[in-house]
Every structure is written in structure tokens, then in C-alpha cells.
C-alpha atoms as a PDB file:
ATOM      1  CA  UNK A   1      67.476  16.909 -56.744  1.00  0.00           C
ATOM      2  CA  UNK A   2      68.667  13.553 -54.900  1.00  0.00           C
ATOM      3  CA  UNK A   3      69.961  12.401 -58.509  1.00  0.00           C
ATOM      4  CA  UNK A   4      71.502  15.642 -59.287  1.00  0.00           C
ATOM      5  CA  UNK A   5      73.846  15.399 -56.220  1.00  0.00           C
ATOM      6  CA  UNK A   6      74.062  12.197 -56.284  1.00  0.00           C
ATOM      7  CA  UNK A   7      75.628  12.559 -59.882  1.00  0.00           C
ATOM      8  CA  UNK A   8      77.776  15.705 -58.953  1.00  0.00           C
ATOM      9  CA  UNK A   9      79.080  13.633 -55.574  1.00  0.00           C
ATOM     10  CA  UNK A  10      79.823  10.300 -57.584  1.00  0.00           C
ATOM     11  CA  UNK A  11      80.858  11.201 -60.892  1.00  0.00           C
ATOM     12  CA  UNK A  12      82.290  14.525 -60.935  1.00  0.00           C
ATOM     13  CA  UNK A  13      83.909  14.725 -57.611  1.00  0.00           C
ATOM     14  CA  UNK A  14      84.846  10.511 -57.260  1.00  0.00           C
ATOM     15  CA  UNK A  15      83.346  10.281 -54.185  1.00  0.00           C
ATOM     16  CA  UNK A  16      82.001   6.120 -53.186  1.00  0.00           C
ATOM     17  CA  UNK A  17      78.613   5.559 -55.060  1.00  0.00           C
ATOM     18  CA  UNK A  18      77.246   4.425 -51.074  1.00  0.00           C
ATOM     19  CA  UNK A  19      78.967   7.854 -49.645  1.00  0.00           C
ATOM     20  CA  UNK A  20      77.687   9.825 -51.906  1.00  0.00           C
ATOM     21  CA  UNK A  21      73.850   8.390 -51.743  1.00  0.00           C
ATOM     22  CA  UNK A  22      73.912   9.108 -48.587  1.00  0.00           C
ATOM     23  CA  UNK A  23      75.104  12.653 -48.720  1.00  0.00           C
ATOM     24  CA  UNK A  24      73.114  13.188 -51.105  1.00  0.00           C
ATOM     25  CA  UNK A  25      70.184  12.646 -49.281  1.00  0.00           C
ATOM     26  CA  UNK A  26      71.292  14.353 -46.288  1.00  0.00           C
ATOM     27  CA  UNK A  27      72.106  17.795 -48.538  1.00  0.00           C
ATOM     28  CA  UNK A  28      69.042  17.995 -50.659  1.00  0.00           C
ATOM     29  CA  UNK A  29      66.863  19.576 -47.704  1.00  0.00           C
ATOM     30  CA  UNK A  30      69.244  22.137 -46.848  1.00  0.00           C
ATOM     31  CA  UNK A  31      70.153  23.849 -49.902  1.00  0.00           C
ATOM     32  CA  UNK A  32      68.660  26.721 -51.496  1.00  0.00           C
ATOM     33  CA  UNK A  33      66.830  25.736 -54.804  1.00  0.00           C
ATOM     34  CA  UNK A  34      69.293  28.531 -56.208  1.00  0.00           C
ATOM     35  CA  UNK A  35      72.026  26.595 -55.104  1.00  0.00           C
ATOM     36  CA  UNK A  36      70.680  23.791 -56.729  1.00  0.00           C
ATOM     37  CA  UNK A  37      70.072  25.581 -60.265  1.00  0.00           C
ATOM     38  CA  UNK A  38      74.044  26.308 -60.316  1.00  0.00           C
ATOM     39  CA  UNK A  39      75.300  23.262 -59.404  1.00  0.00           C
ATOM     40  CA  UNK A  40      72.566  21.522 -62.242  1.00  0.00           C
ATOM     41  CA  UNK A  41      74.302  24.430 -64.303  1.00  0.00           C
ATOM     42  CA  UNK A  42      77.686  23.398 -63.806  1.00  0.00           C
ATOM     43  CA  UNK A  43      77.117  20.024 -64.405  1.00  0.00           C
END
């Protein structure tokens, strides 16, 4: 999950590798698994 994000965050949206570790972190334990599955979807 923390790799997914961190992968949507960084590469997709451009966001600083460092910000978007951290985000990432934050925002795995607060979504919905089914949130999750579209974003891996998307991706």
C-alpha cells in the first residue's frame, strides 16, 4: 500500500520523492482498501 501511494504521489502526480514518503505513510491508514483497489487500478 505505502509503495502504491508512494508511486501514485511521486511519479504520477510530481510531487518531492521526501513529500510524498511521507504522505504516503500518513494516507495508507485512512483509506478504504476499496479506495486503494482504484487508485492500484488507475495506475
Amino acid at each position: 500500500r505505502h509503495k502504491m501511494l508512494f508511486n501514485f504521489f511521486h511519479n504520477l502526480l510530481g510531487i518531492d520523492a521526501t513529500i510524498a514518503k511521507e504522505d504516503a505513510c500518513k494516507i495508507e491508514h485512512y483509506l478504504n482498501p476499496k479506495t486503494l483497489e482504484y487508485i492500484l487500478k488507475f495506475l
